[in-house]
Each structure stands twice: as C-alpha cells, then as structure tokens.
Protein backbone atom coordinates (compact mmCIF):
# COMPACT_ATOMS: atom_id res chain seq x y z
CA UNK A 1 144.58 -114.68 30.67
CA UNK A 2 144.55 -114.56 26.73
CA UNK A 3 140.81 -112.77 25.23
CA UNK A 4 139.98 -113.57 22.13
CA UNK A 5 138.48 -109.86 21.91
CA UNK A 6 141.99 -108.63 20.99
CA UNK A 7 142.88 -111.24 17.85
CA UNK A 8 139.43 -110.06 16.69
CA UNK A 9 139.75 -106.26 15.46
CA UNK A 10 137.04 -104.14 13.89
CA UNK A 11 136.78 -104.51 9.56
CA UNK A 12 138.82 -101.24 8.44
CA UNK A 13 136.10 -98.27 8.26
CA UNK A 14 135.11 -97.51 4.42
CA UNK A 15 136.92 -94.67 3.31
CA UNK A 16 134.20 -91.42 3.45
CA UNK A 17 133.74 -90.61 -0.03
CA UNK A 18 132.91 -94.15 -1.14
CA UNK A 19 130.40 -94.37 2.04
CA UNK A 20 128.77 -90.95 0.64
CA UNK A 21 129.00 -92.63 -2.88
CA UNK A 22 126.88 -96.07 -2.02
CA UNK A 23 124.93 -93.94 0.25
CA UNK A 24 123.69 -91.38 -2.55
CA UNK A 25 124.52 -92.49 -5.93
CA UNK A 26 124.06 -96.57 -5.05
CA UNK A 27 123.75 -97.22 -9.34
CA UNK A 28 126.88 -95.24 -9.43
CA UNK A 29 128.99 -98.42 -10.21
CA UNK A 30 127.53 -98.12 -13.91
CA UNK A 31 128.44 -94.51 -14.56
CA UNK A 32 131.44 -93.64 -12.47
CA UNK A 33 134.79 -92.55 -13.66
CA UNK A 34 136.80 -95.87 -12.32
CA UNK A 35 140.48 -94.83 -11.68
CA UNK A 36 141.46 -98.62 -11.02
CA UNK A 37 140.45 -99.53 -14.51
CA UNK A 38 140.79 -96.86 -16.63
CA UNK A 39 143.15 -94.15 -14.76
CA UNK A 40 143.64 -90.83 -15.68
CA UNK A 41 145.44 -91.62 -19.00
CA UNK A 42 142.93 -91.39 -21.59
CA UNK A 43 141.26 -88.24 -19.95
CA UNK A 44 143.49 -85.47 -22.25
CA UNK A 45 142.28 -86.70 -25.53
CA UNK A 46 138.43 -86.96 -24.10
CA UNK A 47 138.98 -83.41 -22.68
CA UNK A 48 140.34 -82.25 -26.40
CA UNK A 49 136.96 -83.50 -27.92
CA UNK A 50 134.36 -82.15 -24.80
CA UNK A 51 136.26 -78.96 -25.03
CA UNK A 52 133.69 -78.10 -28.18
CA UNK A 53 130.57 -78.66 -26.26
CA UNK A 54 131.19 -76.86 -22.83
CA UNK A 55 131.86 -73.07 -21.89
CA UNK A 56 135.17 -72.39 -20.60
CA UNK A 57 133.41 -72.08 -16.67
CA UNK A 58 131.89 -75.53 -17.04
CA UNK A 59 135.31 -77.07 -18.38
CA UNK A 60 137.04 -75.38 -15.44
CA UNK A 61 134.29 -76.70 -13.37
CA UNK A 62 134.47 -79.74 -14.58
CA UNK A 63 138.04 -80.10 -14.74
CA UNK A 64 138.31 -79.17 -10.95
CA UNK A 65 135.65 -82.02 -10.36
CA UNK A 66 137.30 -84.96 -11.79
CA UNK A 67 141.30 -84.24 -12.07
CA UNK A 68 142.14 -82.32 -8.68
CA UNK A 69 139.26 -83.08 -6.32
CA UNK A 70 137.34 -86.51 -7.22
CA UNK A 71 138.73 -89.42 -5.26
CA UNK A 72 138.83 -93.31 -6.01
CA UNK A 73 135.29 -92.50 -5.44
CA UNK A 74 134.52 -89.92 -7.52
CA UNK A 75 132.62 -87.54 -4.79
CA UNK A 76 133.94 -84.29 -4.63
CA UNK A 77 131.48 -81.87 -3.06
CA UNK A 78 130.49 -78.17 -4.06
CA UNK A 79 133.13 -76.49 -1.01
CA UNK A 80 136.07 -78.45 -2.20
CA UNK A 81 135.07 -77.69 -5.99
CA UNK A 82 135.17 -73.83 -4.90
CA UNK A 83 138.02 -73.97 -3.22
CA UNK A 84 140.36 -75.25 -6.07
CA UNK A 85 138.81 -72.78 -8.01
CA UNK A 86 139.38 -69.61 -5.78
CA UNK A 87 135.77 -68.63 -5.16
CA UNK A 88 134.60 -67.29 -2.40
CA UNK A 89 131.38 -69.14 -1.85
CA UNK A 90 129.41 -71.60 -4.38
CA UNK A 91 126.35 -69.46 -5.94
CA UNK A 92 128.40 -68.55 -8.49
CA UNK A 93 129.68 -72.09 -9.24
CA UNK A 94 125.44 -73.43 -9.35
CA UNK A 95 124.38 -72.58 -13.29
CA UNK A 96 127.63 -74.55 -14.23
CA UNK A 97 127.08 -77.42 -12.28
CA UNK A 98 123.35 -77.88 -13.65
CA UNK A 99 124.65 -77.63 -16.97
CA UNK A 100 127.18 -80.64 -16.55
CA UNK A 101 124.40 -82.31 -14.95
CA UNK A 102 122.60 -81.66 -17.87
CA UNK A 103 125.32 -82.89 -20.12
CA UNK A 104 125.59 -85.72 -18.17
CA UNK A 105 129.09 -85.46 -17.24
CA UNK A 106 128.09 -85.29 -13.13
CA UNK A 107 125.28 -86.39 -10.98
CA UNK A 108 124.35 -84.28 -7.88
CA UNK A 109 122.58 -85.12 -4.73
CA UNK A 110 122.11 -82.76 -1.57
CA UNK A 111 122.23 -84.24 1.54
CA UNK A 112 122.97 -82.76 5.11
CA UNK A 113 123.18 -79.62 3.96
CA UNK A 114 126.14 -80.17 1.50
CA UNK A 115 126.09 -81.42 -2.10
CA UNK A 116 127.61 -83.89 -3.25
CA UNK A 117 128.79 -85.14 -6.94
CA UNK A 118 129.41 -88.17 -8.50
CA UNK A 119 131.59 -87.87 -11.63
CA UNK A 120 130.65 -90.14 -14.47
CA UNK A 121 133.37 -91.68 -16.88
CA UNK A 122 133.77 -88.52 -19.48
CA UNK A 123 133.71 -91.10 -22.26
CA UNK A 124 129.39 -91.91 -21.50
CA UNK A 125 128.75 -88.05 -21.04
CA UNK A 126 131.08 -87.34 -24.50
CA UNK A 127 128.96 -90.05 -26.23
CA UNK A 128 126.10 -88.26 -25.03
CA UNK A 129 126.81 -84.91 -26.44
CA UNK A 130 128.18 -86.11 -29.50
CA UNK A 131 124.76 -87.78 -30.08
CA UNK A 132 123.29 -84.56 -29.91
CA UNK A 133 125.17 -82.61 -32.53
CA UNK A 134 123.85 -85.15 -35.18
C-alpha cells in the first residue's frame, strides 16, 4: 500500500521576515539593501560618507538596523533594534527612526501591534542626502 501523499511534501514555508517584507513593503524589491548582490562589503566606505549627515543616535540606530539585526530580508523590527542597543523600551529609539525615514535610509510600517522596517540599500538614501547639500 504505497500513497502518493508521502512523495508529495508541502513547498518549504517562506522564511518570516521575507513573508513580513512582501506582506508590508511589496515595492521593496526596488529599494532594499540586497545581501545576495551586493553584500556587506561596500557598506564601510558608504557609512564613512553618511556619517556627515546623521547624529551619532541615528547612525547607531541605523547601524543596529542594517549590520546586526536586518536579515536577507532586510526587516528588523523596533524590539530587536532596542535590544542590540541596550534600551529598555523603544520611545526613546522613535525621533531617530523618523529621521532615517526621513532621510530615506528605512521605511516603516506598523502592523499587529509591532513595527516593522525595511532597510533600503544605503547607496539610494546617501544619493539622497547628498542631493540635498547642493
């Protein structure tokens, strides 16, 4: 007595931070920091030349959004960002956040009572800012 139901196995499950990714940022393909294609490489001389244009709490934000906690799918959200950086709860961490959103280095969504971030490729949000120096 052979079933076909056992050749047949579910697809793999989409890993959860790409699910919350095409769930709330579904243009994020455009603006997303890619790790397959780009990796972490360039990111030191990007941070060298966005250093000038955010306070040191945004740049430790920031930092803590796209080199410890952002995945393959760049969604971190605001507990795990507060964690890395020691703080007790996330008010404090708010004013920083809007002003990378701002800057256009992140894009936020709330959702089931957590929010979420997608982190955009630093080189778009550096072009940005450098745009508006001139």
């Amino acid at each position: 007595m052979s079933s076909g139901a056992s050749l047949l196995s579910p697809p793999p499950k989409e890993p959860r931070d790409l699910r919350y990714r095409r769930l709330y940022f579904p243009h994020a393909d455009g603006v997303a920091f890619d790790t397959t294609r780009k990796g972490f490489v360039p990111l030191p001389i990007l941070l060298r030349k966005l250093m000038r244009h955010l306070s040191a709490p945004e740049l430790r934000s920031w930092c803590t959004c796209i080199c410890v906690r952002a995945s393959t799918a760049s969604v971190p959200d605001t507990e795990e960002i507060a964690f890395e950086l020691g703080l007790q709860g996330t008010k404090n961490l708010a004013p920083y956040i809007k002003s990378l959103e701002s800057k256009r280095l992140i894009s936020t969504k709330t959702s089931m009572g957590r929010k979420f971030y997608l982190v955009h490729d630093p080189e778009s949000g550096f072009n940005i800012l450098r745009a508006r120096d001139c």
